[in-house]
C-alpha atoms as a PDB file:
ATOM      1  CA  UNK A   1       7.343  34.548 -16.388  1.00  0.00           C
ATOM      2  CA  UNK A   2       6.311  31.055 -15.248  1.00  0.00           C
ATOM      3  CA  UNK A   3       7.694  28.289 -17.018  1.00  0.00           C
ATOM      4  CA  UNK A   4       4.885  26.685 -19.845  1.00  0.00           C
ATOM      5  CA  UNK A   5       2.778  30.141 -19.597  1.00  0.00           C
ATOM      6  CA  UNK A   6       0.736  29.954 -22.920  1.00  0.00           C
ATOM      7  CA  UNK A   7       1.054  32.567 -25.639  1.00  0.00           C
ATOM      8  CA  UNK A   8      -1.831  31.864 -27.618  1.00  0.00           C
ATOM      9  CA  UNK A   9      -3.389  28.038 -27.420  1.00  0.00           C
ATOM     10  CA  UNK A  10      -5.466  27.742 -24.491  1.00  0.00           C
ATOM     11  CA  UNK A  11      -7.483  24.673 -26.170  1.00  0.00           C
ATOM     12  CA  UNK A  12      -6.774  22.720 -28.875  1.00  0.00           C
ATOM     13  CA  UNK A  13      -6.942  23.080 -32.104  1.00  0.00           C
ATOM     14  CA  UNK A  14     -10.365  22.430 -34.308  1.00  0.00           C
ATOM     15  CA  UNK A  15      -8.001  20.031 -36.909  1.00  0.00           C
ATOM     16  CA  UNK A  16      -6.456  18.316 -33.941  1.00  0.00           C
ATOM     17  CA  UNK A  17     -10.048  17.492 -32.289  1.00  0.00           C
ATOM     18  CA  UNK A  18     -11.453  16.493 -35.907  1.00  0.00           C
ATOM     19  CA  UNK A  19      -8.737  14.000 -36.451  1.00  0.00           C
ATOM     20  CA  UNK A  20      -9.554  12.586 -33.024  1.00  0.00           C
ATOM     21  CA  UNK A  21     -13.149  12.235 -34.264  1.00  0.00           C
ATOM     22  CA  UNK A  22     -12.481  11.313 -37.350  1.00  0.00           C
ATOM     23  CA  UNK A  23      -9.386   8.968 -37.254  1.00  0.00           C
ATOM     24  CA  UNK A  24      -8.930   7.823 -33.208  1.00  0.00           C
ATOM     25  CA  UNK A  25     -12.549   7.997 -32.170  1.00  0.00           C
ATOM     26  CA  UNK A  26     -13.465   5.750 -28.721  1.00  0.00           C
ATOM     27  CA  UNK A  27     -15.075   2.935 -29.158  1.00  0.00           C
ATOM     28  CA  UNK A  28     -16.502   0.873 -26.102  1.00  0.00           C
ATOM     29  CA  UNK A  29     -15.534  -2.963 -25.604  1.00  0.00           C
ATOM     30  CA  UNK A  30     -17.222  -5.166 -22.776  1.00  0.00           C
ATOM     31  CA  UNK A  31     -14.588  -7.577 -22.257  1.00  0.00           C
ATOM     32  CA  UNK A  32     -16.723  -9.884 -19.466  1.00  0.00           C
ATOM     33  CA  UNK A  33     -20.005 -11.372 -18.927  1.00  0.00           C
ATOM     34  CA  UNK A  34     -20.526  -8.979 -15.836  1.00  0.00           C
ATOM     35  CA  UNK A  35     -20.567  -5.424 -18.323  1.00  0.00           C
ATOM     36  CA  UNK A  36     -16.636  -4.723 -17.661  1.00  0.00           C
ATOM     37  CA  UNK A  37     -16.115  -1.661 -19.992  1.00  0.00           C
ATOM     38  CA  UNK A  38     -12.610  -0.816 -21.636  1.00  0.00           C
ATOM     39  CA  UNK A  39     -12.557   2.194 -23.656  1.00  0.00           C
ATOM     40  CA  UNK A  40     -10.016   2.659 -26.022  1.00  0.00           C
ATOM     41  CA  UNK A  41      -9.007   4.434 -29.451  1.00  0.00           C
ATOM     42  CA  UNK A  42      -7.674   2.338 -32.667  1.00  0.00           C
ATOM     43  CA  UNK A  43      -5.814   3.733 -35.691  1.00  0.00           C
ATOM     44  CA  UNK A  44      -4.393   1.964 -38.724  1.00  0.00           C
ATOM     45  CA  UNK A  45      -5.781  -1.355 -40.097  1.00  0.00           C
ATOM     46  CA  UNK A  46      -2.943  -3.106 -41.268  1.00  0.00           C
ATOM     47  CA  UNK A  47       0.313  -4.575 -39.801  1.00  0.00           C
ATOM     48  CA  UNK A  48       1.974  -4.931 -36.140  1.00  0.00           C
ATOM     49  CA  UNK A  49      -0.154  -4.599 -33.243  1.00  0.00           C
ATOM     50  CA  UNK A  50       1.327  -1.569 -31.308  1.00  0.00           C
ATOM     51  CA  UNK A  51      -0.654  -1.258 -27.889  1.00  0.00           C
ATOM     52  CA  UNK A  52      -0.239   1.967 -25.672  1.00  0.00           C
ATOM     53  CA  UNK A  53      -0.367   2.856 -22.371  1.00  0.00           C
ATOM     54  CA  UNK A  54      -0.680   6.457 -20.745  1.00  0.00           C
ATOM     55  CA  UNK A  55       0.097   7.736 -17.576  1.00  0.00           C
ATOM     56  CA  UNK A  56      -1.150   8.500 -14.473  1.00  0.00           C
ATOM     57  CA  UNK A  57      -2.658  12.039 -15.793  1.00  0.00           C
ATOM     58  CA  UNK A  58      -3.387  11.393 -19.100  1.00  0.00           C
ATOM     59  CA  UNK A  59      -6.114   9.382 -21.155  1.00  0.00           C
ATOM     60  CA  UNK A  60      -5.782   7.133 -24.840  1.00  0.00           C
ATOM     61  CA  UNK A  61      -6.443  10.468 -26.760  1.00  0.00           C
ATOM     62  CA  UNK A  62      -3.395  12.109 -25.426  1.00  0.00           C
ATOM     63  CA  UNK A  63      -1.772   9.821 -28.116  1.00  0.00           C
ATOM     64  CA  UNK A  64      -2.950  11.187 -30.868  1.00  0.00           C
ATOM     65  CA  UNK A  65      -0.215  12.783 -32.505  1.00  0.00           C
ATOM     66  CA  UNK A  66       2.233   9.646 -31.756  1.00  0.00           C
ATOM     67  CA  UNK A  67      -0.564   7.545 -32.906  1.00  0.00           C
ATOM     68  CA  UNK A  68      -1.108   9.604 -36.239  1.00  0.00           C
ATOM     69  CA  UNK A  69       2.493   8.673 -37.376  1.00  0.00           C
ATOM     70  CA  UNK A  70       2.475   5.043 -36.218  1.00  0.00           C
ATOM     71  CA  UNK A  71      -0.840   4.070 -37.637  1.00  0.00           C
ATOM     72  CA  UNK A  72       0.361   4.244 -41.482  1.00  0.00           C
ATOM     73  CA  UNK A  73       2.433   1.132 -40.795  1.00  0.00           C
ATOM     74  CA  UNK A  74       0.741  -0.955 -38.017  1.00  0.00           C
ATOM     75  CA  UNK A  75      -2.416  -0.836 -35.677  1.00  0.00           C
ATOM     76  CA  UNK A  76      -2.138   1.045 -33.234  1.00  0.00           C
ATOM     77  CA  UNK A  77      -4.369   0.296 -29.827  1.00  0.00           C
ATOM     78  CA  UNK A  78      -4.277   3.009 -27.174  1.00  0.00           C
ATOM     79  CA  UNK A  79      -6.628   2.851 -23.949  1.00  0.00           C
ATOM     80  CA  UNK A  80      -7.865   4.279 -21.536  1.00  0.00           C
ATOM     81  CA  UNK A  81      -6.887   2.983 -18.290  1.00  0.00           C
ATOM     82  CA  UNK A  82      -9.740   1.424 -15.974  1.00  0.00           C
ATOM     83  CA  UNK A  83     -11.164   4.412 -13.831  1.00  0.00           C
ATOM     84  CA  UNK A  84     -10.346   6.864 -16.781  1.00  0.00           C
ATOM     85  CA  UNK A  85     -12.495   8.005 -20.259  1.00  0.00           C
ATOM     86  CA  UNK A  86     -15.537   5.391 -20.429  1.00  0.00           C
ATOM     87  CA  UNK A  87     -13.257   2.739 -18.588  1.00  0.00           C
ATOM     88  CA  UNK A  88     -15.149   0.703 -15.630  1.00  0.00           C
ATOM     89  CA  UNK A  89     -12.940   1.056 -12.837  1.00  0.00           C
ATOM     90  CA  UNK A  90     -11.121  -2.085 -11.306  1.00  0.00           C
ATOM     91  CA  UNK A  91     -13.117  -3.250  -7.640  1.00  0.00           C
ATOM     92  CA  UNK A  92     -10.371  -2.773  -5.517  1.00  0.00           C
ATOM     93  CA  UNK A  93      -9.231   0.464  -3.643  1.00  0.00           C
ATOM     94  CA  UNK A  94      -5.283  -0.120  -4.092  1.00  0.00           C
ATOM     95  CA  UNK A  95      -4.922  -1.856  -7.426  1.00  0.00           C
ATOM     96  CA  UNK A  96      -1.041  -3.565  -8.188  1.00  0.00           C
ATOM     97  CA  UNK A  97       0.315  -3.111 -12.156  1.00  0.00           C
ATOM     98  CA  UNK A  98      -0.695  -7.148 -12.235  1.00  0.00           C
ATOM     99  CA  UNK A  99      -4.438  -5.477 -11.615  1.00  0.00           C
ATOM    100  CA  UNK A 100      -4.194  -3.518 -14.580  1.00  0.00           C
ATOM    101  CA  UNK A 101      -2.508  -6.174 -16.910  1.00  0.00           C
ATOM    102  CA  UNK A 102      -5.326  -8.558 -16.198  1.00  0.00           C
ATOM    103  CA  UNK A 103      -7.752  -5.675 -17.725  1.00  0.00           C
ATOM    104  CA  UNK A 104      -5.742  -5.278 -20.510  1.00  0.00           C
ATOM    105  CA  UNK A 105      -5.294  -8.648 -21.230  1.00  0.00           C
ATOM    106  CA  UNK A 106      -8.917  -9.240 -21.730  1.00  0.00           C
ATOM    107  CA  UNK A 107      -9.194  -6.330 -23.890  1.00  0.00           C
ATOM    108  CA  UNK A 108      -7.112  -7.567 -26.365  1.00  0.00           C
ATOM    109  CA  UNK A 109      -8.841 -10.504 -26.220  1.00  0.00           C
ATOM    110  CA  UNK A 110     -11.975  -9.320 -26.700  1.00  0.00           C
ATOM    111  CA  UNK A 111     -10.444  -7.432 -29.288  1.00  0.00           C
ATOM    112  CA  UNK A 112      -8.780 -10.661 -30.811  1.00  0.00           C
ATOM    113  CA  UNK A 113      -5.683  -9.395 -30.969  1.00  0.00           C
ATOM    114  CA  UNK A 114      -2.308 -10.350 -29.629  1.00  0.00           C
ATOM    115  CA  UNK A 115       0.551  -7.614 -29.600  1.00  0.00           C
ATOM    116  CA  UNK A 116       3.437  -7.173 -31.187  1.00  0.00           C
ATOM    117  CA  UNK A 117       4.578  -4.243 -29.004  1.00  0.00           C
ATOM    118  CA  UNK A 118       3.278  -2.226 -25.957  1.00  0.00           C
ATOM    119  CA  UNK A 119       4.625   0.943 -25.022  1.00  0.00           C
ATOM    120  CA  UNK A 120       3.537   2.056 -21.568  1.00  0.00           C
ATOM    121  CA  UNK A 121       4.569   6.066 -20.730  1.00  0.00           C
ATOM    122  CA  UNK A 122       5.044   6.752 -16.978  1.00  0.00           C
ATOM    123  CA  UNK A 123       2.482   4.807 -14.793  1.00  0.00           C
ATOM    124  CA  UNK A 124       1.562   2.807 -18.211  1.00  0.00           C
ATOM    125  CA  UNK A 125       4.888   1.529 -17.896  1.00  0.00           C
ATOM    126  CA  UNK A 126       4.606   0.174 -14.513  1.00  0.00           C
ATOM    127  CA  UNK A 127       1.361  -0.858 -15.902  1.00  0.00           C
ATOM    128  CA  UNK A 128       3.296  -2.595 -19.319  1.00  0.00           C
ATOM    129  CA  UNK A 129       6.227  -4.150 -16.869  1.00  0.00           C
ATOM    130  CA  UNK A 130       3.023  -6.051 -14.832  1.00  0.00           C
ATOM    131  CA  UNK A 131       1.716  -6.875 -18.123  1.00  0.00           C
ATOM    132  CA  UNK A 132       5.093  -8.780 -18.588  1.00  0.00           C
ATOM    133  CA  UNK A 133       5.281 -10.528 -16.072  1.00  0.00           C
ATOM    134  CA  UNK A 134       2.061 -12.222 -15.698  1.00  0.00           C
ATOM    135  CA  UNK A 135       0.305 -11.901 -19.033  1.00  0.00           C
ATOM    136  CA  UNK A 136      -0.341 -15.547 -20.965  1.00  0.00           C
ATOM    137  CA  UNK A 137       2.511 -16.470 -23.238  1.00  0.00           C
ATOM    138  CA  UNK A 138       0.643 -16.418 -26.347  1.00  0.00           C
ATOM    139  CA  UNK A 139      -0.659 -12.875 -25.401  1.00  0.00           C
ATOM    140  CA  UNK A 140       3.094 -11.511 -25.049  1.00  0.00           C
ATOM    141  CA  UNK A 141       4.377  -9.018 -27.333  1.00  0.00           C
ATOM    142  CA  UNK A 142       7.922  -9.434 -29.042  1.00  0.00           C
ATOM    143  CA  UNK A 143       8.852  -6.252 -26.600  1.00  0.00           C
ATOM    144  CA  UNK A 144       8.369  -3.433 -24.494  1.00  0.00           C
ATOM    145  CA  UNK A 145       8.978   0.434 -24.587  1.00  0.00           C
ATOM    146  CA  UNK A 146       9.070   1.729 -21.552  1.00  0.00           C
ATOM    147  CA  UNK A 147       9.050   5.723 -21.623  1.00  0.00           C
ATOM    148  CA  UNK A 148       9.871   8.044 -18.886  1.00  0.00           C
ATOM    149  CA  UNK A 149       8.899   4.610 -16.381  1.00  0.00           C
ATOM    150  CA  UNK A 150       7.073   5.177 -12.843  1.00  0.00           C
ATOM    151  CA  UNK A 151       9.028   3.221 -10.742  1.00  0.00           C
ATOM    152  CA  UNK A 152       6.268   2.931  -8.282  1.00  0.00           C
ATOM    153  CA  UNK A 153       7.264   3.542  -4.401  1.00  0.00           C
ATOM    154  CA  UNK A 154       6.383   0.273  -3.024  1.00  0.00           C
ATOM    155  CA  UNK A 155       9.677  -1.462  -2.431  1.00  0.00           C
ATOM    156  CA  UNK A 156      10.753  -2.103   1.200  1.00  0.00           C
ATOM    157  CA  UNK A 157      11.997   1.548   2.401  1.00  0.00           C
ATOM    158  CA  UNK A 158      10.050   3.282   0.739  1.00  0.00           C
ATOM    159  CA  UNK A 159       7.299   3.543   2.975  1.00  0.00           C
ATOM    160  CA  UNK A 160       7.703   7.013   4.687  1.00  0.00           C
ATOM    161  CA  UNK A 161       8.227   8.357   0.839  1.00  0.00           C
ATOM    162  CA  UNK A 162       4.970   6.331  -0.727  1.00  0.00           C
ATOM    163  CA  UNK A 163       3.255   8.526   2.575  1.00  0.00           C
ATOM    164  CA  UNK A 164       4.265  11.653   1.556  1.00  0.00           C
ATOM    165  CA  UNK A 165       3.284  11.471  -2.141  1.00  0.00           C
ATOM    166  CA  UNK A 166       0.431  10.019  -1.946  1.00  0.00           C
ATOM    167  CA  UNK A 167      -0.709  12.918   0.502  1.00  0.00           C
ATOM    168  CA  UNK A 168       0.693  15.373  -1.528  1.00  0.00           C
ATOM    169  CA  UNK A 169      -1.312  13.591  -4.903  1.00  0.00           C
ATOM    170  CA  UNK A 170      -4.692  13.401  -2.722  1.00  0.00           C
ATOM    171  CA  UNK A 171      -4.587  16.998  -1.107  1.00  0.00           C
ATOM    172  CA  UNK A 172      -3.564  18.537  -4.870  1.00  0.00           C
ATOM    173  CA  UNK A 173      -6.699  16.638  -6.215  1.00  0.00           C
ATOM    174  CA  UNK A 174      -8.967  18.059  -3.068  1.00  0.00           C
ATOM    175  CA  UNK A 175      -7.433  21.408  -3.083  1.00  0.00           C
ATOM    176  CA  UNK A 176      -7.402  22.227  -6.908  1.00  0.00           C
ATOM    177  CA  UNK A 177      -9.671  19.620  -8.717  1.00  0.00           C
ATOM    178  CA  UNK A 178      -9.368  18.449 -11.784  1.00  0.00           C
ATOM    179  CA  UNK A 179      -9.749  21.882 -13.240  1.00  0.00           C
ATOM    180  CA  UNK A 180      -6.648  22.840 -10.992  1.00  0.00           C
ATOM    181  CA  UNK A 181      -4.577  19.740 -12.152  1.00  0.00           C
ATOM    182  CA  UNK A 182      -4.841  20.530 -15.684  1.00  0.00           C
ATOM    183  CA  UNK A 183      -4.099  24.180 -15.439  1.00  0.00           C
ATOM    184  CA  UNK A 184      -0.678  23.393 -13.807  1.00  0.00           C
ATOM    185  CA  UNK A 185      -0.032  20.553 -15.756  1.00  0.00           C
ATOM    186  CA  UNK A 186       1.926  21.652 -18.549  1.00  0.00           C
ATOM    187  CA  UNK A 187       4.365  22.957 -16.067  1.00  0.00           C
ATOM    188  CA  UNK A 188       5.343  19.327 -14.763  1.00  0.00           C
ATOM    189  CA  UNK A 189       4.782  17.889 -17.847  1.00  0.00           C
ATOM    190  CA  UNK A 190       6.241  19.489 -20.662  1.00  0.00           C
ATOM    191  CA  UNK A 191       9.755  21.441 -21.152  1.00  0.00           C
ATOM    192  CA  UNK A 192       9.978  24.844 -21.688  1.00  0.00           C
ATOM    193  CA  UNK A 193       9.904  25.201 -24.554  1.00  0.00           C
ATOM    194  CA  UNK A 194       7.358  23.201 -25.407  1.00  0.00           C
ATOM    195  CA  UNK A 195       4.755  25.000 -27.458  1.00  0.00           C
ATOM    196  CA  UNK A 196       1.196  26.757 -26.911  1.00  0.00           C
ATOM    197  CA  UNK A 197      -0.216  23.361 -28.981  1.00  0.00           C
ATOM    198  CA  UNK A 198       1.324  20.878 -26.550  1.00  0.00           C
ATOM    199  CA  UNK A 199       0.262  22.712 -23.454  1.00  0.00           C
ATOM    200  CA  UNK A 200      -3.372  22.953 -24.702  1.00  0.00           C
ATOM    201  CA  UNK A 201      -3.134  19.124 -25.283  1.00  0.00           C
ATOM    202  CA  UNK A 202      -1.896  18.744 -22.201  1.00  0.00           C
ATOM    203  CA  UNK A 203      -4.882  20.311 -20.375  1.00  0.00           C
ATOM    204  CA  UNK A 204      -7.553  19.106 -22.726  1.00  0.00           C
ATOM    205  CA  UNK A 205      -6.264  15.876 -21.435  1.00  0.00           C
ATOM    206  CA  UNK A 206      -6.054  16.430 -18.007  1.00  0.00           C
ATOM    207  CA  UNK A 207      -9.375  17.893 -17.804  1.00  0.00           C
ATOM    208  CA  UNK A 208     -10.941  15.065 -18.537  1.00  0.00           C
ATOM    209  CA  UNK A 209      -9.297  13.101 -15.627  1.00  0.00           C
ATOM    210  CA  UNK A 210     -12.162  11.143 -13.063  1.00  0.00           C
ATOM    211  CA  UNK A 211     -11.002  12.056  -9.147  1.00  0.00           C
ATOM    212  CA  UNK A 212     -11.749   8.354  -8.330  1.00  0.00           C
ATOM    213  CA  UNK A 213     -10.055   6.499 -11.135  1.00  0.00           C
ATOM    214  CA  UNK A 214      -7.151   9.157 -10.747  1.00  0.00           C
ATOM    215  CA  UNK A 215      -7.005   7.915  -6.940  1.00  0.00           C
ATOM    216  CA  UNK A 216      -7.203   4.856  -7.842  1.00  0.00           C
ATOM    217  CA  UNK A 217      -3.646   5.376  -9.874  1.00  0.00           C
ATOM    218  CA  UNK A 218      -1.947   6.934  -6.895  1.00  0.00           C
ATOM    219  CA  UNK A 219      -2.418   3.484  -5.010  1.00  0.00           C
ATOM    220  CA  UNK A 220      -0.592   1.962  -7.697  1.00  0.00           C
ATOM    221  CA  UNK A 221       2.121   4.798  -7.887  1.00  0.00           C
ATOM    222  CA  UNK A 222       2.759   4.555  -3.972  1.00  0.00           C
ATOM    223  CA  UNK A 223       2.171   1.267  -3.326  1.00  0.00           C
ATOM    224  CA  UNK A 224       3.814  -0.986  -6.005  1.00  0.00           C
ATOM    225  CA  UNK A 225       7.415  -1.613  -7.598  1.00  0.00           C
ATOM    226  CA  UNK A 226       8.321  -1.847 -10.795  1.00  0.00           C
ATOM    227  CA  UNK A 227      11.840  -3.631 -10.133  1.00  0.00           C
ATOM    228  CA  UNK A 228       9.247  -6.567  -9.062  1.00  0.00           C
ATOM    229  CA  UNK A 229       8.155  -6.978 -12.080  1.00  0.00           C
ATOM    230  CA  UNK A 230      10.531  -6.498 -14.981  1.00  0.00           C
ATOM    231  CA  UNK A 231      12.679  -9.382 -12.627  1.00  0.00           C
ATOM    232  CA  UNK A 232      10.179 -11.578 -13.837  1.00  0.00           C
ATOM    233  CA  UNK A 233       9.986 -10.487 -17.588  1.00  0.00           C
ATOM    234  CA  UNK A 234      11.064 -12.490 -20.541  1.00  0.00           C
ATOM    235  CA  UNK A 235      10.169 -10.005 -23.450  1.00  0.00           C
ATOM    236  CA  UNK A 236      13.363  -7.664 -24.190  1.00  0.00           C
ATOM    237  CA  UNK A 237      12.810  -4.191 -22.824  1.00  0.00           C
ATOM    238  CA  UNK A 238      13.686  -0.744 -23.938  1.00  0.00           C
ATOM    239  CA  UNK A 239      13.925   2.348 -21.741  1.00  0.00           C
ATOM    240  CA  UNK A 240      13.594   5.920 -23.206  1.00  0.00           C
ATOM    241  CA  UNK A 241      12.731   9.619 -21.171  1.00  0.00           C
ATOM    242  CA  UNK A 242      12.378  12.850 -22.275  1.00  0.00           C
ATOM    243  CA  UNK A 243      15.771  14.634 -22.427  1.00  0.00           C
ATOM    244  CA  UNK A 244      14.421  17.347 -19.600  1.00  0.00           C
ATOM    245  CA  UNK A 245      12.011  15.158 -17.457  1.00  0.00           C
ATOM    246  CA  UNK A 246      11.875  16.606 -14.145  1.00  0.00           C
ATOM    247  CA  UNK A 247       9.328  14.023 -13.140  1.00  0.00           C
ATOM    248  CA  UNK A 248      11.036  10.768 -14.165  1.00  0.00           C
ATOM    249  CA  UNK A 249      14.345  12.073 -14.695  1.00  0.00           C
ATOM    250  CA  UNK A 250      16.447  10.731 -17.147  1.00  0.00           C
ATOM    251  CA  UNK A 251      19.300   9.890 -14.345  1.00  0.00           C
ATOM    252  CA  UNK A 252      16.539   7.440 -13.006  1.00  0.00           C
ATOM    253  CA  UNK A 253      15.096   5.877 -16.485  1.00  0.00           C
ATOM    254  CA  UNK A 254      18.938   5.496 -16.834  1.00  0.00           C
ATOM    255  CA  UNK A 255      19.788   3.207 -13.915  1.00  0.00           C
ATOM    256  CA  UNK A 256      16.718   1.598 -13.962  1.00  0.00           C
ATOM    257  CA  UNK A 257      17.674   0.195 -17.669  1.00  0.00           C
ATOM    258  CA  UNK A 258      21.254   0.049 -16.045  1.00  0.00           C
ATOM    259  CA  UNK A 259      19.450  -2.712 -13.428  1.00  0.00           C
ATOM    260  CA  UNK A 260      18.770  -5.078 -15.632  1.00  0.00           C
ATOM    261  CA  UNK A 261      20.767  -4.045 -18.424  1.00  0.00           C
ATOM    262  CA  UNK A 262      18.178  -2.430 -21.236  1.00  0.00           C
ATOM    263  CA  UNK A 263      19.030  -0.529 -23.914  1.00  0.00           C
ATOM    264  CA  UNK A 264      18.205   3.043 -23.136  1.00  0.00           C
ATOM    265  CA  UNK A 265      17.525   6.030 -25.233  1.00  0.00           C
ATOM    266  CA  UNK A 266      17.064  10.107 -25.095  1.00  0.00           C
ATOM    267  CA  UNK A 267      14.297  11.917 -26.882  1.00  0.00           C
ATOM    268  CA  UNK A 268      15.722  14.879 -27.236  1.00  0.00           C
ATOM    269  CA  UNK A 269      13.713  18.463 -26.551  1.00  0.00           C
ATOM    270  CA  UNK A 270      11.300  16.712 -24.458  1.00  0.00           C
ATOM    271  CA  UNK A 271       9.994  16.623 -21.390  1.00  0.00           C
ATOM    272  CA  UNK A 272       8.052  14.241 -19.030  1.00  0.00           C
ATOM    273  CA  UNK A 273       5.183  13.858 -21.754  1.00  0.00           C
ATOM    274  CA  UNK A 274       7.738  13.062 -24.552  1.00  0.00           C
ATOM    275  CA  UNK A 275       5.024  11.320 -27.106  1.00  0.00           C
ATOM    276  CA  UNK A 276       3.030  14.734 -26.952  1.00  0.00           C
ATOM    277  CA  UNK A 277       5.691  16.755 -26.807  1.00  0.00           C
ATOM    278  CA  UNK A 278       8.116  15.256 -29.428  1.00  0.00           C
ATOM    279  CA  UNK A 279       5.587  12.956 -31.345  1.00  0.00           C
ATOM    280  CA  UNK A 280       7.508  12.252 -34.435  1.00  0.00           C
ATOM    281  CA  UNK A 281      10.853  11.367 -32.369  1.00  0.00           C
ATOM    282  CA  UNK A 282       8.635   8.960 -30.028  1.00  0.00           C
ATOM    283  CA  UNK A 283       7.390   7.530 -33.083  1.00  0.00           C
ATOM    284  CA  UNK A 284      10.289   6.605 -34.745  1.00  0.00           C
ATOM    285  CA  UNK A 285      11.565   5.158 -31.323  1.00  0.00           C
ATOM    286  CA  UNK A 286       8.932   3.133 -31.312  1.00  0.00           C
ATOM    287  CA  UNK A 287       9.224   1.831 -34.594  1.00  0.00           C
ATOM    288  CA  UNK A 288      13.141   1.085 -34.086  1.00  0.00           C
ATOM    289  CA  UNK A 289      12.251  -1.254 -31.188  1.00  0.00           C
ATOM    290  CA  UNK A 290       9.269  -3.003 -33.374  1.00  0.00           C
ATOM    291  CA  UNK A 291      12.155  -3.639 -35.831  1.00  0.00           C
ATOM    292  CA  UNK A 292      15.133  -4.418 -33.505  1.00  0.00           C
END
């Protein structure tokens, strides 16, 4: 049987999709004078600002289990990406992570908020570690939680490697489409035993990916570095993966918080999409680092 088959859930849950309504509904902010549009989702009213990023093939509702927990305590700001949900995309064909930090700095300031913490899962954390090292001082957050991190394939000798998956990304999108992505996505994404619920999440997620913001992404996966970056940061850092990543493995979350000497940390059962799959654990990891 093929790993992440579903048994039963082949879309989500009516309760899970009226708590996204009801609770983590988008909302729409033009954060420039030329109609720049940042989706995003917002939970919780009171407390820390906790600010989160997703990956590469996800979107801000993909948080909403992780969100669920965290929003009794703080407010919790997830978005989507530029060139995913309502999100205008950003105007050049290869964006860098310092790209996407400039977008999300003038959300939150259209928001008129500064963060206390911003957790950035897989290409979001590439995304966060840009955020780092360029964003104004006064919009810095206390720290960073960086889960299962892309570590981007831009760094000198890693050229004939950026090639390949950035072809391979491409022709998948071509050959299968978005529909085809989201099918197989749970497979990548999620351990095996990771339940019928998670793997409809998954999908629901993935289906709702835009070909052109998703390329968009890939430019940033192949052609930047994350090592850059974090050289440059000042915030403290925390590393965690998913205990059975086979995406970002937890050998290579590992030494990258080895590099520069971050505290890491497991999430047990999980795989690459540990906040979906293992919500409550993510949750409290994120919390721990608020509070460290």
């Amino acid at each position: 049987m093929e790993q992440n088959t579903p048994h039963r859930a082949l879309d989500p849950g009516a309760d899970l999709l009226a708590a996204l309504d009801n609770h983590f509904a988008a909302r729409t902010v033009m954060v420039d004078a030329q109609g720049t549009r940042v989706s995003c989702r917002v939970g919780g009213a009171r407390g820390p600002v906790i600010v989160l990023l997703h990956g590469i093939s996800s979107g801000a509702a993909s948080w909403l289990p992780c969100a669920s927990l965290l929003a009794a305590g703080a407010r919790v700001i997830a978005w989507d990406a530029p060139g995913y949900g309502d999100s205008t995309p950003l105007p050049m064909s290869a964006p860098t992570a310092q790209d996407y930090a400039a977008r999300l700095e003038q959300l939150l300031a259209a928001l008129q908020v500064s963060p206390d913490l911003i957790v950035g899962h897989s290409l979001g954390a590439l995304m966060a570690a840009g955020y780092a090292a360029h964003a104004a001082s006064d919009m810095q957050p206390a720290g960073f939680l960086l889960l299962s991190p892309a570590l981007g394939y831009g760094a000198p000798g890693n050229e004939t490697k950026s090639r390949e998956v950035s072809a391979q990304r491409l022709e998948a999108l071509d050959t299968l489409g978005v529909d085809g992505l989201a099918q197989r996505g749970p497979t990548r994404l999620l351990s095996p035993a990771a339940t019928p619920d998670a793997q409809a999440w998954v999908r629901w997620n993935m289906r709702r990916l835009h070909p052109d913001g998703y390329r968009q992404a890939v430019a940033l996966l192949c052609g930047d570095d994350i090592d850059e970056y974090l050289a440059d940061a000042s915030r403290p850092m925390h590393v965690g993966c998913g205990a059975q990543d086979v995406v970002t493995t937890p050998a290579a979350s590992s030494a990258l918080a080895g590099r520069f000497q971050f505290p890491f940390h497991l999430i047990a059962d999980a795989g690459h999409a540990c906040y979906i799959e293992q919500p409550q654990a993510v949750a409290q990891r994120v919390c721990a680092t608020l509070h460290d």
